[in-house]
N, C-alpha and C. Protein backbone atom coordinates (compact mmCIF):
# COMPACT_ATOMS: atom_id res chain seq x y z
N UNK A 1 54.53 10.82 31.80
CA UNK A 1 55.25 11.90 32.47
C UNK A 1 54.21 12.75 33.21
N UNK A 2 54.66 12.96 34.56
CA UNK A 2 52.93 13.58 35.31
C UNK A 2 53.45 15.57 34.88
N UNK A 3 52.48 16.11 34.99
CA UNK A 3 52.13 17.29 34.75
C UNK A 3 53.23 18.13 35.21
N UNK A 4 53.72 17.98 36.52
CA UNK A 4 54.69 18.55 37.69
C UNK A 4 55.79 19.25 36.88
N UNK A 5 56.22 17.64 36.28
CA UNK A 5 57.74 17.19 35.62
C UNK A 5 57.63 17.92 33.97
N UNK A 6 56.34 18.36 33.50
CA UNK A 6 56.38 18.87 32.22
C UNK A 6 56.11 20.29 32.77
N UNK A 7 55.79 21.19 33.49
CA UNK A 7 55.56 22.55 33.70
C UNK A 7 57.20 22.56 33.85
N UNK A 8 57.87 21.66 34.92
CA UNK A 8 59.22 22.21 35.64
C UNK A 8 60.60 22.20 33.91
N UNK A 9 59.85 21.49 33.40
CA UNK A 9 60.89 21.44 31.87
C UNK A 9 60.51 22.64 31.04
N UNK A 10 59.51 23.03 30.98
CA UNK A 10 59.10 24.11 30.28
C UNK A 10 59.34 25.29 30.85
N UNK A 11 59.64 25.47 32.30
CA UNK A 11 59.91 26.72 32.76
C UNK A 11 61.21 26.72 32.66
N UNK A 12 62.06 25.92 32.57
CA UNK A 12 63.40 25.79 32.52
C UNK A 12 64.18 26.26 31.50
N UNK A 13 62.95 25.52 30.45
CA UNK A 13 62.92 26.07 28.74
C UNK A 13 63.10 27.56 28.40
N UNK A 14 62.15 28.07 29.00
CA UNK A 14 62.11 29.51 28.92
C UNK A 14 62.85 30.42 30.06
N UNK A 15 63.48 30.08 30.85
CA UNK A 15 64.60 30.14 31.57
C UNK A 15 65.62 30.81 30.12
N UNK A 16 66.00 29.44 29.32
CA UNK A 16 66.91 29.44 28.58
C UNK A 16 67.09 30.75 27.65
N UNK A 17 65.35 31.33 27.37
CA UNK A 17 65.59 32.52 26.51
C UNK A 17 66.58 33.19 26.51
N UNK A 18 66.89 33.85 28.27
CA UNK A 18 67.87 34.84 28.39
C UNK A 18 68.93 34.78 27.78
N UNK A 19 69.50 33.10 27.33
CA UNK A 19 71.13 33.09 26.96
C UNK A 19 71.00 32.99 25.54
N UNK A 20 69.70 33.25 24.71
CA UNK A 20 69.61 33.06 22.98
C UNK A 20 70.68 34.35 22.71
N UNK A 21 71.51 33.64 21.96
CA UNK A 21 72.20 34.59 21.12
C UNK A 21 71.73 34.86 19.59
N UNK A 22 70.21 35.84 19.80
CA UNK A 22 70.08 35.93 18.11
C UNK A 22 69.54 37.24 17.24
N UNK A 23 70.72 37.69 17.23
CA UNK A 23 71.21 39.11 16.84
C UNK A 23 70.17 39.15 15.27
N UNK A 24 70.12 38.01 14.58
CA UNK A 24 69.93 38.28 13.38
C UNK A 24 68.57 37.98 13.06
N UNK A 25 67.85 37.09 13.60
CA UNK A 25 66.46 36.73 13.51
C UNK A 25 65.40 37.07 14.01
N UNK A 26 66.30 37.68 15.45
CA UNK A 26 65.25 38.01 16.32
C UNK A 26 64.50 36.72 17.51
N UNK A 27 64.49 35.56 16.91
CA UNK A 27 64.00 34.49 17.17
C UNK A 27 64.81 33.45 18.16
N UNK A 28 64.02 33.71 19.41
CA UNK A 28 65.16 33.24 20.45
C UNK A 28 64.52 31.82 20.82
N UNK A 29 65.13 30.52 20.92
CA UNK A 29 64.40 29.24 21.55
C UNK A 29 65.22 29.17 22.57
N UNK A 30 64.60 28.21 23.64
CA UNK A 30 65.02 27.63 24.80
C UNK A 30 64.33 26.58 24.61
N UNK A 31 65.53 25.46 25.28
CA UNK A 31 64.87 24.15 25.74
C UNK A 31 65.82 23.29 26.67
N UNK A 32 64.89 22.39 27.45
CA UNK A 32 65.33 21.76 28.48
C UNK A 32 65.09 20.16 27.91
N UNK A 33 66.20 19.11 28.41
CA UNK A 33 66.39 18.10 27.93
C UNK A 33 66.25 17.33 29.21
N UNK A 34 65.33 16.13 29.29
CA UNK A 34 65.49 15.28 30.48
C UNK A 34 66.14 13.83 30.18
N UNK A 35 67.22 13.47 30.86
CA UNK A 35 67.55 12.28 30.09
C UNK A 35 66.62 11.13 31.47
N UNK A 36 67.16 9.78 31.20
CA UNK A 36 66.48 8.51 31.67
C UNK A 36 66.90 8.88 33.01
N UNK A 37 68.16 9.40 33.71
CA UNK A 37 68.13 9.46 35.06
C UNK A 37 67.60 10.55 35.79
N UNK A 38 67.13 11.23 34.94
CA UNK A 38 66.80 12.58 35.78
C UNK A 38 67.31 13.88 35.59
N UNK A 39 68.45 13.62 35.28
CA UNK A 39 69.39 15.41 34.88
C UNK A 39 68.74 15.90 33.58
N UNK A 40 68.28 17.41 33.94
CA UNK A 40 68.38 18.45 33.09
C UNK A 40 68.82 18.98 32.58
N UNK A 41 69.55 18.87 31.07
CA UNK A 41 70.57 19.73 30.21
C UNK A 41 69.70 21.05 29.66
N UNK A 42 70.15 21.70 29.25
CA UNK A 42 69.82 23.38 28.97
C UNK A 42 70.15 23.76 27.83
N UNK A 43 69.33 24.49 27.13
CA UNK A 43 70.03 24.40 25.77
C UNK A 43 69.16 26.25 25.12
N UNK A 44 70.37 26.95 24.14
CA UNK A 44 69.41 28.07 23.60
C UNK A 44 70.28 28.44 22.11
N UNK A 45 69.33 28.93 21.51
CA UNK A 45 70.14 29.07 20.04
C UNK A 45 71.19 30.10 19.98
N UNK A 46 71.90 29.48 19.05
CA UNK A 46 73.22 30.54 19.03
C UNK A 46 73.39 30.79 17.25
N UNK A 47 73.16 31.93 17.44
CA UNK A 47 73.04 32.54 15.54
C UNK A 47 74.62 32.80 15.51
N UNK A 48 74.68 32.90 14.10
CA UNK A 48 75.92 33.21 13.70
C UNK A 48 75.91 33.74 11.84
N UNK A 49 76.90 35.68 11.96
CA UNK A 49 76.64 35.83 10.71
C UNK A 49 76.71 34.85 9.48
N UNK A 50 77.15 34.04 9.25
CA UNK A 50 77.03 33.40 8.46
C UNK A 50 76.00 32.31 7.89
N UNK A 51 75.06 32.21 8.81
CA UNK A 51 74.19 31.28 9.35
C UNK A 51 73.90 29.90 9.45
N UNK A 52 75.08 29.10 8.40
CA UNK A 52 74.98 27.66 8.46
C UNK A 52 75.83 27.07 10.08
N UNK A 53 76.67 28.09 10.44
CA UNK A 53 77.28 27.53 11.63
C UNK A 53 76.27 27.62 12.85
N UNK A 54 74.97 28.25 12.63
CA UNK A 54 74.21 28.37 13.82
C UNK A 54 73.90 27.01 14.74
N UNK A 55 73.50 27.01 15.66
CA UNK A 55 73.11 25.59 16.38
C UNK A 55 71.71 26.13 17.22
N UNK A 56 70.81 25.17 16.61
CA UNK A 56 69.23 25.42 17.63
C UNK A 56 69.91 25.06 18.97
N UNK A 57 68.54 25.19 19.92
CA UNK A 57 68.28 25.40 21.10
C UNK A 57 69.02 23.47 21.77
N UNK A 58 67.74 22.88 20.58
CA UNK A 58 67.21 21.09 21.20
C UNK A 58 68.80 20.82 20.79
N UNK A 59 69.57 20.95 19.65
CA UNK A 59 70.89 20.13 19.63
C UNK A 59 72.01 20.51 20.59
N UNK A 60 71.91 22.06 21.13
CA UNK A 60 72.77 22.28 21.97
C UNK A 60 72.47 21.81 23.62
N UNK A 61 71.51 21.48 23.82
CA UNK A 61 71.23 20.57 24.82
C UNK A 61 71.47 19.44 24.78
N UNK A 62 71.37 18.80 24.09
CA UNK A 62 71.37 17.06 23.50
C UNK A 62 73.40 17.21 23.22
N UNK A 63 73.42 18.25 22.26
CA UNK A 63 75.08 17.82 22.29
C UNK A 63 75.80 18.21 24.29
N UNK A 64 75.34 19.36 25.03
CA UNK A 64 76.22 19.27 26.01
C UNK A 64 75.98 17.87 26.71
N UNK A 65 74.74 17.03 26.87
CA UNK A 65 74.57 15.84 27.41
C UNK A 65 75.62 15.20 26.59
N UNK A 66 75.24 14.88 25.65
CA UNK A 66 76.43 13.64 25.02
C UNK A 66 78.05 13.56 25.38
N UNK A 67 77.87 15.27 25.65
CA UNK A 67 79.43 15.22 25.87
C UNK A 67 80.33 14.97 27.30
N UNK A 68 79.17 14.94 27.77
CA UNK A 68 78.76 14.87 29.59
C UNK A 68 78.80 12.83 29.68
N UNK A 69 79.01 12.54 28.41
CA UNK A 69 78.36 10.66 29.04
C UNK A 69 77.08 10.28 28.64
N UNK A 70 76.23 11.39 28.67
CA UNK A 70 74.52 11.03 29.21
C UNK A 70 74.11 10.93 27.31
N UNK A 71 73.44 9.16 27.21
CA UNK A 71 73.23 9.27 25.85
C UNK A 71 71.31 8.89 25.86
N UNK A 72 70.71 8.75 27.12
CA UNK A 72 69.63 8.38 27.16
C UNK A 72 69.02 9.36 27.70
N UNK A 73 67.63 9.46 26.61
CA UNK A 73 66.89 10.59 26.64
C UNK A 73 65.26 10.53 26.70
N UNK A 74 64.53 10.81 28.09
CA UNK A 74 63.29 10.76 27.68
C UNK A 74 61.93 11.96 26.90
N UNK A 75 62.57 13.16 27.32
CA UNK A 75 61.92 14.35 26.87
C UNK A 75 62.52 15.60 27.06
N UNK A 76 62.15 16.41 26.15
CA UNK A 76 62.49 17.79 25.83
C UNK A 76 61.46 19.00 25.77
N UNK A 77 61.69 19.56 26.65
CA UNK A 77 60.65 20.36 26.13
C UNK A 77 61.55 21.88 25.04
N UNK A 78 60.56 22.35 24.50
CA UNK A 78 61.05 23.47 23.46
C UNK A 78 60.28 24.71 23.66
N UNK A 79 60.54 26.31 23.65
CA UNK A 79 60.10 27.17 23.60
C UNK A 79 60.70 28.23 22.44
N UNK A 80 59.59 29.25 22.03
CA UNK A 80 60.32 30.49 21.13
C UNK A 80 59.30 31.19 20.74
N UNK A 81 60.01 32.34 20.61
CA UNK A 81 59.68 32.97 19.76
C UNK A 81 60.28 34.38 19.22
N UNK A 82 59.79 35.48 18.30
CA UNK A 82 60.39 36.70 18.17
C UNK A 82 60.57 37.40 19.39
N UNK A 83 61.91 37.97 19.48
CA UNK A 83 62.26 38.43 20.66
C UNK A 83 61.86 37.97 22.07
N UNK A 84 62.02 36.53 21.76
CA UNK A 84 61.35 36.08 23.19
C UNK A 84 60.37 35.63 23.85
N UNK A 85 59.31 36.65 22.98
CA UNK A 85 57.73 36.91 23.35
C UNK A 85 57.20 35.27 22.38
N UNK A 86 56.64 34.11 23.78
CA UNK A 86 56.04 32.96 23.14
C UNK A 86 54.63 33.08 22.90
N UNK A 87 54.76 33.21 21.90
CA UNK A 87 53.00 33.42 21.04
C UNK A 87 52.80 31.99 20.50
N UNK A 88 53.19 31.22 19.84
CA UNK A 88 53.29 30.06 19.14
C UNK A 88 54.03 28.88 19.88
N UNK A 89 53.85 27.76 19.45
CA UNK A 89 54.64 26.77 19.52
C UNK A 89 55.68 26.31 18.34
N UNK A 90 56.97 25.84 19.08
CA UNK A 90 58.07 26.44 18.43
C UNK A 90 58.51 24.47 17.79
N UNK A 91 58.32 23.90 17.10
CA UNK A 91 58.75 23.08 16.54
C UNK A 91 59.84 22.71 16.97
N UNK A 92 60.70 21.46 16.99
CA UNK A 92 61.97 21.64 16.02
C UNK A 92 62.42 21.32 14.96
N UNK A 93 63.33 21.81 14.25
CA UNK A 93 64.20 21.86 12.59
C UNK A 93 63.78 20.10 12.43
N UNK A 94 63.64 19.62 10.68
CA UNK A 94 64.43 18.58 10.33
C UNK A 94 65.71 18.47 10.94
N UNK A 95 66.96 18.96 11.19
CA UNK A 95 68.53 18.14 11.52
C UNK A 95 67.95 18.32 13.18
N UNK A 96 67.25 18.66 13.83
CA UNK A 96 67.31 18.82 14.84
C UNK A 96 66.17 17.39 15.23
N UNK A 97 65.16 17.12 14.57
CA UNK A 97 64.52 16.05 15.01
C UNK A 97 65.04 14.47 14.04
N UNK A 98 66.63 14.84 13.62
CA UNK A 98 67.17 13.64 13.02
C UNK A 98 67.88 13.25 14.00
N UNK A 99 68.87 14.54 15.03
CA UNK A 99 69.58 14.67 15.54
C UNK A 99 69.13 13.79 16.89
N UNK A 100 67.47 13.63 17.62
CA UNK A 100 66.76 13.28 18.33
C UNK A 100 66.80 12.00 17.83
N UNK A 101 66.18 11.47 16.69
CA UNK A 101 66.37 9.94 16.26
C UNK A 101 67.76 9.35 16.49
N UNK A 102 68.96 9.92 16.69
CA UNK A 102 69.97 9.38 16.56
C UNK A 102 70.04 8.83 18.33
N UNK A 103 69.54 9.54 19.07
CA UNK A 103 69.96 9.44 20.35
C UNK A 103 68.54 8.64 21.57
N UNK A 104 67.39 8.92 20.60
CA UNK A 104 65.96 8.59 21.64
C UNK A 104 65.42 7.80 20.91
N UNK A 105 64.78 7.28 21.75
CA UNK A 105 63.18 5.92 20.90
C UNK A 105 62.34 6.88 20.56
N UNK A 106 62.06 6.93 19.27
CA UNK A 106 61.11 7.62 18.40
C UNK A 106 59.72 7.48 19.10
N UNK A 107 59.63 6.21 19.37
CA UNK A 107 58.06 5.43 20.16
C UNK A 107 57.80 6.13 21.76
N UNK A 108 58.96 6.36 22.44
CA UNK A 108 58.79 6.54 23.47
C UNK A 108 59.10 8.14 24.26
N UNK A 109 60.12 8.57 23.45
CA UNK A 109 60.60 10.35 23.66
C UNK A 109 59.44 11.13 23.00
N UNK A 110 59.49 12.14 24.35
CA UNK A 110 58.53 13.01 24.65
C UNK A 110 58.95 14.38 24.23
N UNK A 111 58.00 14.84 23.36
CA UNK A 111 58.48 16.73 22.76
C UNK A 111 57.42 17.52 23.39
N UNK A 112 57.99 18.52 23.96
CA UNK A 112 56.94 19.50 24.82
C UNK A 112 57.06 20.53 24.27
N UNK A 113 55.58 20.74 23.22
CA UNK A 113 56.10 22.17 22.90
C UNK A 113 54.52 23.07 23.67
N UNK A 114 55.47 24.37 24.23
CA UNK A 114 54.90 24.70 24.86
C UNK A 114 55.06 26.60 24.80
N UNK A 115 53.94 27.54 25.33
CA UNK A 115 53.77 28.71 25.19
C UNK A 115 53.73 29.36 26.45
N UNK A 116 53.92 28.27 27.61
CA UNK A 116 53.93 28.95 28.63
C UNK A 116 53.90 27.53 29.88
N UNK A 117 54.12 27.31 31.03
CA UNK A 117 53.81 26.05 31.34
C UNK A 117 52.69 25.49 31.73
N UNK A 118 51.42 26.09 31.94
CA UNK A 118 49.98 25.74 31.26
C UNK A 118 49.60 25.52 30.13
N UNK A 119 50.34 25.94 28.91
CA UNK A 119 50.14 25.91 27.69
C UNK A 119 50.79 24.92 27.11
N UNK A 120 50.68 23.80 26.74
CA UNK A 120 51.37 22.98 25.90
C UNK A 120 50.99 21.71 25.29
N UNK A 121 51.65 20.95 24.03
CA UNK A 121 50.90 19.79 23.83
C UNK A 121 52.48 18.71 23.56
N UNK A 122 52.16 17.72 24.15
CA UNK A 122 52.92 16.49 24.06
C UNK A 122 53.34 15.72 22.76
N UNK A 123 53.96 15.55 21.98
CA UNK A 123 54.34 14.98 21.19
C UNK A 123 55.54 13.60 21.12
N UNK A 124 55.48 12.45 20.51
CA UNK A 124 56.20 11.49 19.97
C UNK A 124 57.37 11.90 19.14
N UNK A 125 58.85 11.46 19.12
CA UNK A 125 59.74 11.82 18.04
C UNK A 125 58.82 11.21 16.72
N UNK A 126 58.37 10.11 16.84
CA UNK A 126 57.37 9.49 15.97
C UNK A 126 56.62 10.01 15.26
N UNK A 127 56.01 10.89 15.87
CA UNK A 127 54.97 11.46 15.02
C UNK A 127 55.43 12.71 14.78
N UNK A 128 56.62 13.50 14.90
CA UNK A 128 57.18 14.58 14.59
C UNK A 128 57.75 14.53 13.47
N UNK A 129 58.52 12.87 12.96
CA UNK A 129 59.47 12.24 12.30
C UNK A 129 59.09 10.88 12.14
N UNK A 130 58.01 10.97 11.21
CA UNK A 130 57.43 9.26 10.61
C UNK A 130 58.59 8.94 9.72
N UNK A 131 58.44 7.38 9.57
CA UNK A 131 59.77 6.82 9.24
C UNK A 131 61.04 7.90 8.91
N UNK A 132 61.12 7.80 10.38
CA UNK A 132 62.59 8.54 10.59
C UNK A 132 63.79 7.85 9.90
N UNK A 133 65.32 7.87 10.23
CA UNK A 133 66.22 7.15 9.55
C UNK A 133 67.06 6.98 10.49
N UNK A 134 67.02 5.73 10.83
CA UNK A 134 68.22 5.73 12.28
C UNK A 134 68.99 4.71 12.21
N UNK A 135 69.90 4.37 12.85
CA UNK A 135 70.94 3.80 12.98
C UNK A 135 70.49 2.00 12.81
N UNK A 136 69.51 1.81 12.80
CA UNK A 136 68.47 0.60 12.30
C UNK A 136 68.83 0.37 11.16
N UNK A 137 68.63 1.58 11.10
CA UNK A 137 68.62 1.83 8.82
C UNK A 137 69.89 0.86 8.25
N UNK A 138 71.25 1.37 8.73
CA UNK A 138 72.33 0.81 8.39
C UNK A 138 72.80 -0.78 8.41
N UNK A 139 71.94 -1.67 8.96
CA UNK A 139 72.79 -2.88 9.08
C UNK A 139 72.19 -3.61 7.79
């Protein structure tokens, strides 16, 4: 993936801050999803008092694609932090990098986590999620 195409996902990412809904944590992510043809899905966390109904940033991107048709995915990039302000690199959750195995090649999908779009390091679902559990698993 050349450099261009990972700054333009990461600014997109943090684009997304503005729409974090997170009243309770403080802790806002954005992230941008690139699937195999090119389209950019958008994605930001949405808290909720109760907090098991919350949905990160990476699944609400990945779910509006799915629901769109689009099930092929080459990279994501991810941003966050407290109130916005990216000091760190922002992971994503276990259900959120199971949620990635269900839909991308572990070997080949790209995680961008990043602090700014000069700032960032490339990652494998693979190496985020060694022997992951995927739909392999079952037959």
């Amino acid at each position: 993936m050349d450099e261009k195409l990972i700054k333009q996902l990461v600014n997109v990412a943090i684009e997304q801050l503005n729409f974090s809904y997170a009243p309770y944590s403080g802790f806002q992510v954005g992230a941008a999803l690139l699937t195999k043809d090119g389209d950019i899905y958008t994605g930001c966390n949405i808290e909720n008092a109760a907090y098991t109904p919350s949905n990160c940033a990476e699944r609400t991107a990945i779910f509006k694609a799915v629901s769109e048709g689009k099930k092929e995915f080459q990279a994501i990039a991810i941003v966050g932090g407290k109130e916005g302000v990216l000091t760190s690199y922002t992971a994503p959750c276990g259900v959120c990098r199971q949620v990635m195995m269900e839909f991308c090649d572990p070997k080949t999908f790209q995680i961008i986590l990043a602090t700014k779009a000069e700032d960032y390091q490339l990652f494998t679902l693979e190496e985020l999620l060694p022997f992951g559990f995927g739909n392999e698993n079952l037959v």
